[in-house]
N, C-alpha and C. Protein backbone atom coordinates (compact mmCIF):
# COMPACT_ATOMS: atom_id res chain seq x y z
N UNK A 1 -143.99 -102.62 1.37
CA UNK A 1 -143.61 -101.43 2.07
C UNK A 1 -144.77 -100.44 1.99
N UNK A 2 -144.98 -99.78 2.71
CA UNK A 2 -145.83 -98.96 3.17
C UNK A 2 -145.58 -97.64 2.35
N UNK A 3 -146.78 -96.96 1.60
CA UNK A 3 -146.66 -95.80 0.63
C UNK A 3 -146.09 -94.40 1.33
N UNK A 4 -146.33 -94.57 2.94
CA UNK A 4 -145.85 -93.01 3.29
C UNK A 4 -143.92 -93.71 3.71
N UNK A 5 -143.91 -94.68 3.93
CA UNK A 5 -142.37 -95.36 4.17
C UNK A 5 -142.06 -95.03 2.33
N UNK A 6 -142.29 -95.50 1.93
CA UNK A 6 -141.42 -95.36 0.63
C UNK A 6 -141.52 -93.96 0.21
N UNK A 7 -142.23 -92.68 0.35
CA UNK A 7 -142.34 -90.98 0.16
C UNK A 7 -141.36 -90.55 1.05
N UNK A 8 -141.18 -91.12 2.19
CA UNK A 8 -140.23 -90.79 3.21
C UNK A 8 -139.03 -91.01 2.80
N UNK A 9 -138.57 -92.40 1.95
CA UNK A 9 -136.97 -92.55 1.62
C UNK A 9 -137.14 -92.10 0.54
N UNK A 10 -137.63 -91.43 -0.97
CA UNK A 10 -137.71 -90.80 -1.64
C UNK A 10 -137.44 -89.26 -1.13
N UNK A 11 -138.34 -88.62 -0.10
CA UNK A 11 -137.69 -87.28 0.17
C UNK A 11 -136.38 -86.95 0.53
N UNK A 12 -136.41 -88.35 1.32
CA UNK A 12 -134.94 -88.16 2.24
C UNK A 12 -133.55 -88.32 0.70
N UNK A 13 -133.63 -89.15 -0.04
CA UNK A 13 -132.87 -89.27 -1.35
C UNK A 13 -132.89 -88.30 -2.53
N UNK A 14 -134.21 -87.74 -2.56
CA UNK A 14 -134.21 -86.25 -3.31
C UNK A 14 -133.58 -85.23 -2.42
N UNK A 15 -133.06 -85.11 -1.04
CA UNK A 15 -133.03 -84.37 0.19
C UNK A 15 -131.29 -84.50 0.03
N UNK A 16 -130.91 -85.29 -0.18
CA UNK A 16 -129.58 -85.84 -0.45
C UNK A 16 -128.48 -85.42 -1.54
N UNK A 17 -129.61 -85.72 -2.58
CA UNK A 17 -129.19 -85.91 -3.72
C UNK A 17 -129.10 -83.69 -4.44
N UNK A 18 -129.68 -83.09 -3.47
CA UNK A 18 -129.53 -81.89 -3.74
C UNK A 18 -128.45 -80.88 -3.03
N UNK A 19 -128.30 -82.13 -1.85
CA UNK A 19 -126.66 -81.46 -1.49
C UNK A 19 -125.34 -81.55 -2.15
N UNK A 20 -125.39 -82.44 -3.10
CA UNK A 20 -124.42 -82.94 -3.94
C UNK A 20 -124.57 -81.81 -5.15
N UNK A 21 -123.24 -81.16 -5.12
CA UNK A 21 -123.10 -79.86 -6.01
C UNK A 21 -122.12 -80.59 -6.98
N UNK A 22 -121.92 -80.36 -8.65
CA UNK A 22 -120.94 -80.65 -9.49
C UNK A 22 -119.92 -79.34 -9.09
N UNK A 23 -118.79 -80.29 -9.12
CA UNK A 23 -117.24 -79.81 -8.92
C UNK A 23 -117.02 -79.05 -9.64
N UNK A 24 -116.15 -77.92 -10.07
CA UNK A 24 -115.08 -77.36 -10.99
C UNK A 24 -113.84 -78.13 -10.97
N UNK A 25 -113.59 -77.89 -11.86
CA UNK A 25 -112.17 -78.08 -12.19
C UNK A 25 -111.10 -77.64 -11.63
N UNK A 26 -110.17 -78.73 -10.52
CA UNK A 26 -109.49 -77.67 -10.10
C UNK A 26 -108.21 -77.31 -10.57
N UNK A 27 -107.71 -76.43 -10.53
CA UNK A 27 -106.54 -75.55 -11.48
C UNK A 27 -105.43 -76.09 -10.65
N UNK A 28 -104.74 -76.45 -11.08
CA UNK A 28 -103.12 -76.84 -10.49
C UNK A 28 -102.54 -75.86 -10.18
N UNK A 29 -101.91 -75.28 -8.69
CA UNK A 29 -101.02 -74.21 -8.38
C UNK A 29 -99.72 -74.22 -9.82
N UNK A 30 -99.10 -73.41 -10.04
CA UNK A 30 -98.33 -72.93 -11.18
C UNK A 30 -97.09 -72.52 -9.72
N UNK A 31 -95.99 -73.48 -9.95
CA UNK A 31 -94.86 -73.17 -9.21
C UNK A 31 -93.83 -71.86 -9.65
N UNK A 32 -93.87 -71.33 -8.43
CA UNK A 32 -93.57 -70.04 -8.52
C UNK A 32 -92.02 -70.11 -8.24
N UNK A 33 -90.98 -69.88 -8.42
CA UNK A 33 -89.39 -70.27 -8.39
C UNK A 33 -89.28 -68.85 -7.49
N UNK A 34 -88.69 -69.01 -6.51
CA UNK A 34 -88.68 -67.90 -5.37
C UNK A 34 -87.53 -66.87 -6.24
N UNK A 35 -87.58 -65.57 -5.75
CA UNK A 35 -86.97 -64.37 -6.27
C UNK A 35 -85.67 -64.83 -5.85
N UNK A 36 -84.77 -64.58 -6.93
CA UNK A 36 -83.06 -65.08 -6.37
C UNK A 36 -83.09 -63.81 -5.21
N UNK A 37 -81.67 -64.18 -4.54
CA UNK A 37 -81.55 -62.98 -3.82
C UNK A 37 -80.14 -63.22 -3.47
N UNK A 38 -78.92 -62.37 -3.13
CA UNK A 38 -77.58 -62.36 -2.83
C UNK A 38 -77.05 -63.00 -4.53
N UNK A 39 -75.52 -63.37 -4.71
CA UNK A 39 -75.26 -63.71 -5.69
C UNK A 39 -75.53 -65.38 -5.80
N UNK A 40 -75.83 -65.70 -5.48
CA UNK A 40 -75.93 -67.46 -5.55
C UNK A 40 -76.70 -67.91 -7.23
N UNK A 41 -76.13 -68.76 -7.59
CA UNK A 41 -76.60 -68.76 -9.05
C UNK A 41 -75.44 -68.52 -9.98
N UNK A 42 -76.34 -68.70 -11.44
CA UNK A 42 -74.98 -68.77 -12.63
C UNK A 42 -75.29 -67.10 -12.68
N UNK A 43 -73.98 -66.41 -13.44
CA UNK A 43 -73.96 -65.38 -14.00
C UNK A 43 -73.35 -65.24 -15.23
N UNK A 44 -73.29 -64.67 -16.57
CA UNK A 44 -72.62 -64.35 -17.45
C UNK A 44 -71.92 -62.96 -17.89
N UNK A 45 -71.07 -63.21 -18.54
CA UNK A 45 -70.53 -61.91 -18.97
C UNK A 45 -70.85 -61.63 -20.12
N UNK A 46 -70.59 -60.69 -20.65
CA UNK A 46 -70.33 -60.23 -22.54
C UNK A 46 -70.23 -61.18 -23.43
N UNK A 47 -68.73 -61.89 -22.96
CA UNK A 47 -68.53 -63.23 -23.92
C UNK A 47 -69.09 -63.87 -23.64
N UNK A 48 -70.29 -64.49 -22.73
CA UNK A 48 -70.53 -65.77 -22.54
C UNK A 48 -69.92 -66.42 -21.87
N UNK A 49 -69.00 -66.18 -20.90
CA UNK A 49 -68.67 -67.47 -19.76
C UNK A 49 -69.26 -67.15 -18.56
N UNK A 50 -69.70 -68.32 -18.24
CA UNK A 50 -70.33 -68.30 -16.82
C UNK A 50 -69.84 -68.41 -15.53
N UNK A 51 -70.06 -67.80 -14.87
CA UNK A 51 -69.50 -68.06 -13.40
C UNK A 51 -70.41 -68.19 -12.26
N UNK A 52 -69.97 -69.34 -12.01
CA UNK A 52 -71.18 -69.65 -10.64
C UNK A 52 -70.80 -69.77 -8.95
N UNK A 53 -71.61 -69.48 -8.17
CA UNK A 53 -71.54 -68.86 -7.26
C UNK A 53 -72.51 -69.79 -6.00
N UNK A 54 -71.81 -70.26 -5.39
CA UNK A 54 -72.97 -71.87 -4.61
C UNK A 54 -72.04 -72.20 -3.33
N UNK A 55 -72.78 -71.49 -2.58
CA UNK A 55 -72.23 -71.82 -0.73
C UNK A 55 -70.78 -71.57 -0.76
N UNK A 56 -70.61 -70.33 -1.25
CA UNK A 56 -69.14 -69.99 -1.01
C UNK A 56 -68.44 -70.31 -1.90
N UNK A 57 -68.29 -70.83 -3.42
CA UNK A 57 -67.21 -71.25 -3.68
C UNK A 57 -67.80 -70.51 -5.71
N UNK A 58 -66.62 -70.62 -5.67
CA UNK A 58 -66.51 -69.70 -7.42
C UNK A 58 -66.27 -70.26 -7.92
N UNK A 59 -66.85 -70.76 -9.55
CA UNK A 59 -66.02 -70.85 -10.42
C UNK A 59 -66.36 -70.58 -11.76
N UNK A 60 -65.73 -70.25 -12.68
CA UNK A 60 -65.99 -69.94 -14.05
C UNK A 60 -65.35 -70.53 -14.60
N UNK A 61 -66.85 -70.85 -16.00
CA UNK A 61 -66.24 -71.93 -16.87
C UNK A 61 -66.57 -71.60 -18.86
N UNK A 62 -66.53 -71.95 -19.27
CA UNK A 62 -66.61 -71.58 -20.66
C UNK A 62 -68.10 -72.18 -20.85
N UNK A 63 -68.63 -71.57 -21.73
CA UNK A 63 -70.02 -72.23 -22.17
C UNK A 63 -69.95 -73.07 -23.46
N UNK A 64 -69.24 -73.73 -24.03
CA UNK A 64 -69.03 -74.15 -25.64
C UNK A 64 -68.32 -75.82 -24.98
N UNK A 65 -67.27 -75.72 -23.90
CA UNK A 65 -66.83 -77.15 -23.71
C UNK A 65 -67.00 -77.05 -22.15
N UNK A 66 -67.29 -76.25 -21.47
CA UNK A 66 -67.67 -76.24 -19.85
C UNK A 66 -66.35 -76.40 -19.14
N UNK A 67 -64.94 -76.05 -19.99
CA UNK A 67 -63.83 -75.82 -19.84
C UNK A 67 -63.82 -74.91 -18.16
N UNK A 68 -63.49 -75.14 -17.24
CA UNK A 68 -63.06 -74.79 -15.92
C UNK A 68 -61.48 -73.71 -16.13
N UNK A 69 -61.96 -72.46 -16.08
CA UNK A 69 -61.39 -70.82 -16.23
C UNK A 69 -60.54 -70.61 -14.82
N UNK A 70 -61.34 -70.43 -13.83
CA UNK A 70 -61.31 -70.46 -12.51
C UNK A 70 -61.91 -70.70 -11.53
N UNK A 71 -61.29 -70.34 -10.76
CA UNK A 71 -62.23 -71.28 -9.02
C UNK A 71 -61.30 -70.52 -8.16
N UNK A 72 -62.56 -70.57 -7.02
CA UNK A 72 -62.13 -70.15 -5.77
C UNK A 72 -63.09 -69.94 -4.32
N UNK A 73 -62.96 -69.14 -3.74
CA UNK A 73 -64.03 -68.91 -3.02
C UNK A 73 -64.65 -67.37 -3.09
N UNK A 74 -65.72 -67.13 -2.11
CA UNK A 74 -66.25 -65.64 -2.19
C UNK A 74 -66.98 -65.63 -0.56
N UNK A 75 -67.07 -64.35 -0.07
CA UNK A 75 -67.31 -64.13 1.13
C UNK A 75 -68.87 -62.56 0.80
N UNK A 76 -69.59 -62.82 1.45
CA UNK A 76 -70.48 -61.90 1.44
C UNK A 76 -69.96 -60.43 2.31
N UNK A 77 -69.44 -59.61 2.16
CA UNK A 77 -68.97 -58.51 3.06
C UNK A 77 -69.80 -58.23 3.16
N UNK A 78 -71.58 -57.68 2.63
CA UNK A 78 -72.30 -57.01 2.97
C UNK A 78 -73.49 -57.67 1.99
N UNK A 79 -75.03 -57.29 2.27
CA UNK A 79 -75.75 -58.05 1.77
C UNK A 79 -75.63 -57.71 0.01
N UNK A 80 -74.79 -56.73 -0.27
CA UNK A 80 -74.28 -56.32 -1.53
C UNK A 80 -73.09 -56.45 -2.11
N UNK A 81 -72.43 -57.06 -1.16
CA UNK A 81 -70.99 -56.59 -1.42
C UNK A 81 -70.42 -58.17 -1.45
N UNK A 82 -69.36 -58.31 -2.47
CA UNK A 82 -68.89 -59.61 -2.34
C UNK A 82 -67.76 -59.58 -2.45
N UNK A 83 -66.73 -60.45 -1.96
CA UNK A 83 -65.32 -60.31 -2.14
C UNK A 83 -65.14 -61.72 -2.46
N UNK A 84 -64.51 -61.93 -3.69
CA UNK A 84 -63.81 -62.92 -4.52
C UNK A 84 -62.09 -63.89 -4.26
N UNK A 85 -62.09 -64.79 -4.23
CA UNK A 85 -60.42 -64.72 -4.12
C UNK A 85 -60.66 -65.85 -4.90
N UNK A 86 -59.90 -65.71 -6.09
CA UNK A 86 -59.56 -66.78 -7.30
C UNK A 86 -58.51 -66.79 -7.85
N UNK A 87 -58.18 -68.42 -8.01
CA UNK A 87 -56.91 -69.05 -9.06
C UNK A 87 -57.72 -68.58 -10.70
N UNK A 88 -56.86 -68.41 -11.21
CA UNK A 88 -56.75 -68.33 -12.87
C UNK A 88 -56.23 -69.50 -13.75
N UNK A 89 -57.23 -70.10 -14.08
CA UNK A 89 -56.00 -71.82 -14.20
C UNK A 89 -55.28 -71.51 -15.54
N UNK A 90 -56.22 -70.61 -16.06
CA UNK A 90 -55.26 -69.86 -18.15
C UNK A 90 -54.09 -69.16 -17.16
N UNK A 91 -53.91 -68.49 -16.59
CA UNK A 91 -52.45 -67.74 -16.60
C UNK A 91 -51.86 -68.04 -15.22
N UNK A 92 -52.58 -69.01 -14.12
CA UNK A 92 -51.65 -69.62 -13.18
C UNK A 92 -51.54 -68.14 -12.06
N UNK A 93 -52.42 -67.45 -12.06
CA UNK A 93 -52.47 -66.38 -11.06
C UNK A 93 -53.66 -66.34 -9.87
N UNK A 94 -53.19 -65.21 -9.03
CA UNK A 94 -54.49 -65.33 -8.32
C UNK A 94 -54.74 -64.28 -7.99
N UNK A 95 -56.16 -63.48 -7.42
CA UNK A 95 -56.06 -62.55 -7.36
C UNK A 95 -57.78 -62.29 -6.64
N UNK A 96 -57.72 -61.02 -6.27
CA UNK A 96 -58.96 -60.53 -5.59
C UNK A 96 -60.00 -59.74 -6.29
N UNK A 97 -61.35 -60.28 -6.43
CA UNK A 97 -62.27 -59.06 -6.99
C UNK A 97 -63.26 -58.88 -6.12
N UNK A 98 -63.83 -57.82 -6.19
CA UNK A 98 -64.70 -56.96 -5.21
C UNK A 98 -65.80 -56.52 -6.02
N UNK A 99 -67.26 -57.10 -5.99
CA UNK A 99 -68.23 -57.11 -6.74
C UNK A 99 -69.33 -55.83 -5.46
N UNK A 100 -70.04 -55.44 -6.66
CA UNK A 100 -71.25 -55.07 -5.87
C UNK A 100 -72.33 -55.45 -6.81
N UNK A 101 -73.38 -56.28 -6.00
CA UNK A 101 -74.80 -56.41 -6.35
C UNK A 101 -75.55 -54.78 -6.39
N UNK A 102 -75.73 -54.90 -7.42
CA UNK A 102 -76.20 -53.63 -7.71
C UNK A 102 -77.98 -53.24 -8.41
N UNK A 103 -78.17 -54.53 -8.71
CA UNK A 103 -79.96 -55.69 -9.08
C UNK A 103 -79.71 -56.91 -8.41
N UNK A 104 -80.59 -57.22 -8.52
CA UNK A 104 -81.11 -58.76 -8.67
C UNK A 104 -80.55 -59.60 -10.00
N UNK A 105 -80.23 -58.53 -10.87
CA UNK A 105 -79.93 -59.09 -12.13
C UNK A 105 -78.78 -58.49 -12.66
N UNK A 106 -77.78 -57.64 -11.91
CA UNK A 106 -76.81 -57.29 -12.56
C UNK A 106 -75.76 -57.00 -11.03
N UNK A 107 -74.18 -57.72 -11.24
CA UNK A 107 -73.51 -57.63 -10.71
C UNK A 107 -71.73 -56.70 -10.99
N UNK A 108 -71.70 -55.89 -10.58
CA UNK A 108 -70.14 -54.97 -11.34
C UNK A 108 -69.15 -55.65 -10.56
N UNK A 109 -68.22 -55.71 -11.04
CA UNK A 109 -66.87 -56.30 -10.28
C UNK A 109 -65.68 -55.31 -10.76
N UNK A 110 -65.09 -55.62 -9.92
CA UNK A 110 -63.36 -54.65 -10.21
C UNK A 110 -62.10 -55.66 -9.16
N UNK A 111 -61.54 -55.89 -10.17
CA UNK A 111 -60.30 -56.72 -10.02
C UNK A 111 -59.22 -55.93 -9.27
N UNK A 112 -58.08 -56.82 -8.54
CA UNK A 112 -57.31 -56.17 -7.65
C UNK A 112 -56.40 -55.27 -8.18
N UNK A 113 -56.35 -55.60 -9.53
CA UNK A 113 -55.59 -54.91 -10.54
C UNK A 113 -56.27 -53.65 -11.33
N UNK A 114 -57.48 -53.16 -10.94
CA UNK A 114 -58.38 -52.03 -11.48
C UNK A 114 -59.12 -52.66 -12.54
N UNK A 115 -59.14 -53.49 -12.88
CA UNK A 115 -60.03 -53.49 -14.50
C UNK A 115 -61.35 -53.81 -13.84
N UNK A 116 -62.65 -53.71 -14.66
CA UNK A 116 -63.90 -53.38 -13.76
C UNK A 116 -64.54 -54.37 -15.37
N UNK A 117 -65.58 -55.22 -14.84
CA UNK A 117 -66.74 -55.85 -15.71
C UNK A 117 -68.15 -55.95 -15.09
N UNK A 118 -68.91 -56.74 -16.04
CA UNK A 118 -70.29 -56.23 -14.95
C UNK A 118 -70.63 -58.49 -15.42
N UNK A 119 -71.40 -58.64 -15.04
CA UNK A 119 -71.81 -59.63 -14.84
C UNK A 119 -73.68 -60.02 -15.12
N UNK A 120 -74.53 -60.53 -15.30
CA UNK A 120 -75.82 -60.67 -15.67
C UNK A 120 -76.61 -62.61 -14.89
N UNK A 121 -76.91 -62.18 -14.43
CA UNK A 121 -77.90 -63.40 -14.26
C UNK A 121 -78.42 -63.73 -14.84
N UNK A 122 -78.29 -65.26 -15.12
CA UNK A 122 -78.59 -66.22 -16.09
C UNK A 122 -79.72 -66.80 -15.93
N UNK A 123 -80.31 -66.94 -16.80
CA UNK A 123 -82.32 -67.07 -16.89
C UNK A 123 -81.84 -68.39 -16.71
């Protein structure tokens, strides 16, 4: 091979070989769990029972044996406002509560009968 043929594929391979940059490391996106929003999701009370809230339908259950409290359904009246209608399976009743989203993380309710609790979203 000819000395200016072989300077020629040498430049052209040093010519090459300097477009080739070392990589970083690339960082894995970190999944971001979208902001809850409306009541959908578990919630707790004071004592610890949970009540969950998933395409319309209610129910609360105990956290120690996952014992089933009540059930029912719920209707969004307003992007704050929720209306409840639940069986009581402990005392065989039923009855209406009327919640307002009041956070992202805290829900008040008041029963058809006046008594009022607040509720907490569950991490």
């Amino acid at each position: 091979m000819k000395p200016i043929a072989v300077l020629g594929l040498l430049a052209a391979a040093a010519a090459l070989a300097s477009c080739q940059t070392e990589r970083a490391p690339r960082e894995m996106p970190t999944a971001h769990r979208p902001a809850p929003t409306g009541v959908e999701g578990a919630w707790v009370d004071p004592n610890g029972i949970v009540s969950t809230f998933a395409a319309g339908t209610f129910t609360t259950r105990t956290t120690d044996t996952n014992q089933l409290l009540a059930s029912g359904t719920y209707i969004n009246t307003s992007p704050t406002l929720v209306e409840i209608n639940m069986t009581s399976l402990v005392r065989n009743t039923q009855s209406k509560v009327n919640c307002a989203l009041v956070s992202q993380q805290q829900l008040n309710c008041t029963t058809s009968a006046g008594a009022q609790f607040s509720l907490a979203r569950r991490a």
